[in-house]
Protein backbone atom coordinates (compact mmCIF):
# COMPACT_ATOMS: atom_id res chain seq x y z
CA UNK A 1 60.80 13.37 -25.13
CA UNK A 2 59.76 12.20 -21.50
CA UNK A 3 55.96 12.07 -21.36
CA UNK A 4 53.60 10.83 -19.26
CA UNK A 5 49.36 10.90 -19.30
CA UNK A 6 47.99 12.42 -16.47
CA UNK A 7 44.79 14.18 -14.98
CA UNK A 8 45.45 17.92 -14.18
CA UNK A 9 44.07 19.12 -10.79
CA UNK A 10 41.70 21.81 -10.19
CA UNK A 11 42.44 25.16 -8.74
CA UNK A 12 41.04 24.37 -5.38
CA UNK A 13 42.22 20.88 -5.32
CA UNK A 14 45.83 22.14 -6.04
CA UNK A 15 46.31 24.94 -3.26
CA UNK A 16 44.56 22.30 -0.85
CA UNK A 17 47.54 20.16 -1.63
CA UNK A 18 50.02 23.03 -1.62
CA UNK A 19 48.88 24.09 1.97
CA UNK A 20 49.03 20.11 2.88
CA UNK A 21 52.96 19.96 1.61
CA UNK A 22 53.58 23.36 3.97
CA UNK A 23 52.02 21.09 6.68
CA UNK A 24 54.20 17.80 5.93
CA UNK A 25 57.10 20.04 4.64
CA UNK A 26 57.34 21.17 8.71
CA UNK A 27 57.01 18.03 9.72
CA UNK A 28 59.43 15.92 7.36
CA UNK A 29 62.10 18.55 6.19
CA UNK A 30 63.89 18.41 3.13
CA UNK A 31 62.69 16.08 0.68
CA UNK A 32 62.20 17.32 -3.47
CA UNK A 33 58.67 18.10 -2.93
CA UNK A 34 56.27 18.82 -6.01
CA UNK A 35 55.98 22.68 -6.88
CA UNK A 36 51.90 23.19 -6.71
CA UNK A 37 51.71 24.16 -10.16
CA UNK A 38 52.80 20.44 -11.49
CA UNK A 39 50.59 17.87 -9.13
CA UNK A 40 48.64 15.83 -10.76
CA UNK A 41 46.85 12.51 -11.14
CA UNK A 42 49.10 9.84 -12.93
CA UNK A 43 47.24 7.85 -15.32
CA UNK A 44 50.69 6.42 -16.51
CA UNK A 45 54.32 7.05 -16.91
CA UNK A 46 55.36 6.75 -20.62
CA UNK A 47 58.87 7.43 -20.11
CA UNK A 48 61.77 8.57 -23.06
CA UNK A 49 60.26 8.30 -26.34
CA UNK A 50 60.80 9.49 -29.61
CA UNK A 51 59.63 12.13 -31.28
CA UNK A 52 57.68 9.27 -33.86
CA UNK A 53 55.78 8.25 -31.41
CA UNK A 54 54.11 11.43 -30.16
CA UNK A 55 51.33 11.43 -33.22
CA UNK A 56 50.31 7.71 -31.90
CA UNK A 57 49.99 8.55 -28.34
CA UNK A 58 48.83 11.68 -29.18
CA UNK A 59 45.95 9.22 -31.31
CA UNK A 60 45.63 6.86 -27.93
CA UNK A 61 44.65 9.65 -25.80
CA UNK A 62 41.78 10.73 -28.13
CA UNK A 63 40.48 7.14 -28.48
CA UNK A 64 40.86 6.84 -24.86
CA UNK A 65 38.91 10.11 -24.12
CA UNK A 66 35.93 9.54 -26.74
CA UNK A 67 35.56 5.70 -24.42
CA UNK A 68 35.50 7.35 -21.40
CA UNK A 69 33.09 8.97 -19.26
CA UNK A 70 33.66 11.85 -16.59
CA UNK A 71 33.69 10.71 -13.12
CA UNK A 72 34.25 11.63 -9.57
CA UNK A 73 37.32 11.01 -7.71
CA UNK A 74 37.96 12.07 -4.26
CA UNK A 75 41.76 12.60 -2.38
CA UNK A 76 41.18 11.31 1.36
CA UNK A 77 44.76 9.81 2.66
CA UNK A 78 48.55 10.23 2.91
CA UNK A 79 50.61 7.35 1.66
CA UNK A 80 54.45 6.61 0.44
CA UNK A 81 55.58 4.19 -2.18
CA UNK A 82 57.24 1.48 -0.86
CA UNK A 83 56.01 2.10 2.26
CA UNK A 84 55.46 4.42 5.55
CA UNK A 85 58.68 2.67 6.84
CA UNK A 86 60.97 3.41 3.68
CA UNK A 87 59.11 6.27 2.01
CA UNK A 88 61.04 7.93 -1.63
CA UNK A 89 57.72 8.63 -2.73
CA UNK A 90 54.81 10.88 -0.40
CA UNK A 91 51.28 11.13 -2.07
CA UNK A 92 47.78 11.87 -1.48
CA UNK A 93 45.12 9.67 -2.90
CA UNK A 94 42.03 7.40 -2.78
CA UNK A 95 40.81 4.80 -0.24
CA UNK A 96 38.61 3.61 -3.04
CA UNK A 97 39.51 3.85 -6.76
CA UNK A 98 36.56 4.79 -8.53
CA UNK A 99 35.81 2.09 -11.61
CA UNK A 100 36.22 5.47 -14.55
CA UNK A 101 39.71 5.83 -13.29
CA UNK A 102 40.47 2.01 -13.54
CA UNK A 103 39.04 1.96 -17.18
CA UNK A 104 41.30 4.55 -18.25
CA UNK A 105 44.56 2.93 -17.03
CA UNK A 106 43.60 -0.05 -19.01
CA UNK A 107 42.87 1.43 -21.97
CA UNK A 108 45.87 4.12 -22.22
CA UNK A 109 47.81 0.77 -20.95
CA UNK A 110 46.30 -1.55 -23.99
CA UNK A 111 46.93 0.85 -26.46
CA UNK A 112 50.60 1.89 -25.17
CA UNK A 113 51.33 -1.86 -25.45
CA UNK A 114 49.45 -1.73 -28.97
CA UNK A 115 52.16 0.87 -30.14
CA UNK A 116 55.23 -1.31 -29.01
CA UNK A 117 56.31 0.16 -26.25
CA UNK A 118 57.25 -1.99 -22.91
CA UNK A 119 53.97 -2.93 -20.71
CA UNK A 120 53.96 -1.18 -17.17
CA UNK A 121 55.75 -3.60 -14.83
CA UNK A 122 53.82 -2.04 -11.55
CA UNK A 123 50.25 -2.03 -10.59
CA UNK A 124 48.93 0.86 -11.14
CA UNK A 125 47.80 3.00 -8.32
CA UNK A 126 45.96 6.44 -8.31
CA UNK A 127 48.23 8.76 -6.39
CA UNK A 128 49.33 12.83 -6.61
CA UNK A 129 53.14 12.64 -6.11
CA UNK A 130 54.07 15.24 -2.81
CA UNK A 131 57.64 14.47 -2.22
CA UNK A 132 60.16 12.42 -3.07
CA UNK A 133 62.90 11.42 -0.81
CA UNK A 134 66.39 10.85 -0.81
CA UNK A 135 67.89 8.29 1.56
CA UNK A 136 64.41 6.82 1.87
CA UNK A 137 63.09 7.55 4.97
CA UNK A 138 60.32 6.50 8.13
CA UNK A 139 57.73 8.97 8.16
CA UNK A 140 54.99 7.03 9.69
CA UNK A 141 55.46 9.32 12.83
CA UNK A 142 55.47 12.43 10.72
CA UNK A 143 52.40 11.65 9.29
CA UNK A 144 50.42 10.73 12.39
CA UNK A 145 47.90 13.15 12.71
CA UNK A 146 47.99 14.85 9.94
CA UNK A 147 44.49 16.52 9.24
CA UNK A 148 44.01 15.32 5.47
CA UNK A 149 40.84 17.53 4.11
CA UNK A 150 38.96 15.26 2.16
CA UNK A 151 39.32 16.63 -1.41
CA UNK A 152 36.74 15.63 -4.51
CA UNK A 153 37.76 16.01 -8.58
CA UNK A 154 35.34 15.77 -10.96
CA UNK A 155 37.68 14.39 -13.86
CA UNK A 156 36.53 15.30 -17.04
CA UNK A 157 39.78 14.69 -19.18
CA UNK A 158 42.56 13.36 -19.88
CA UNK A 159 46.55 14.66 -20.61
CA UNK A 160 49.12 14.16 -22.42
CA UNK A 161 52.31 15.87 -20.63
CA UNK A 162 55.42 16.71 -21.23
CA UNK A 163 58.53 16.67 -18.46
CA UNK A 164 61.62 18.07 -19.71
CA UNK A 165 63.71 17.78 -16.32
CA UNK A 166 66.10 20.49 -15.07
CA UNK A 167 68.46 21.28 -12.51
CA UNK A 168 65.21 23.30 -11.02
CA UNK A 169 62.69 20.40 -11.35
CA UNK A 170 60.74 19.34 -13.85
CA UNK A 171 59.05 21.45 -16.08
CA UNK A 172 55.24 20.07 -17.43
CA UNK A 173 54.00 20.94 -20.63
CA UNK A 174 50.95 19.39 -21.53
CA UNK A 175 51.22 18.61 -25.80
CA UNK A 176 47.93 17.54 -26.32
CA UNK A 177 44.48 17.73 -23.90
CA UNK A 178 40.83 16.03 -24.00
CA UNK A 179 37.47 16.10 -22.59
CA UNK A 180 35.92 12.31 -21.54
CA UNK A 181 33.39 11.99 -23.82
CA UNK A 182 32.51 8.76 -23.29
């Protein structure tokens, strides 16, 4: 199973983005861009596991809930992983990552380690994948003036999701789901 914890967006927050990707959609052209129903915050990428493991991650995302508190979180740039000049990954997400969010990386992160599986090998960054591109490409000049609307999430919990990858895109299914309790 390929599974990956996540927050889920809002309603609002969602079509916001889905009207943003029609914007950057005209602008950069074909690209594998996110279908609105699957953005979402990464918390972090699990990857291929199997199906023992699911109870104990299903276990880390409850302990990880009942530590942490709800907090705001709010969406106010465009950004690409590398970078602007050789972009395979478009996102929207914070100037400024709020310290809940942080928390809850290194918890999910401590206990993923805990259950023997690799550490994450990237800093962690608090993004909604848009796009992703193939050849990497420059979009700085795509994205210039852009109007981003500033977008706010309360977070209030936490996912465990399922990605079972087809030759449509990926299809999320979240296993397990909880409310920050902390």
């Amino acid at each position: 199973m390929r599974l990956f914890y996540c927050v889920e967006l809002d309603g609002p927050v969602r079509a916001a983005l889905a009207e943003l990707e029609r914007e950057l959609r005209a602008r950069i052209g074909t690209a594998n861009w996110v279908a609105p129903g699957n953005l979402h915050l990464t918390v972090r990428f699990v990857g291929e596991v199997g199906e023992g493991l699911v109870e104990g991650l299903t276990r880390l995302g409850g302990e990880v809930a009942r530590r942490s508190s709800p907090f705001s979180l709010s969406l106010t740039r465009l950004g690409a992983f590398p970078n602007l000049r050789r972009a395979r990954v478009l996102w929207a997400g914070p100037e400024e990552v709020p310290e809940g969010f942080v928390q809850l990386v290194k918890w999910v992160e401590a206990g993923i380690i805990a259950l023997g599986l690799p550490p994450e090998t990237k800093e962690a960054k608090a993004h909604v994948t848009l796009a992703r591109l193939k050849p990497p490409r420059d979009v700085t000049m795509a994205l210039a003036g852009v109007p981003f609307p500033e977008l706010s999430l309360k977070v209030g919990s936490l996912t465990l999701m399922e990605s079972r990858l087809t030759p449509q895109g990926p299809i999320y299914t979240p296993l397990a789901r909880w409310g920050l309790e902390g």
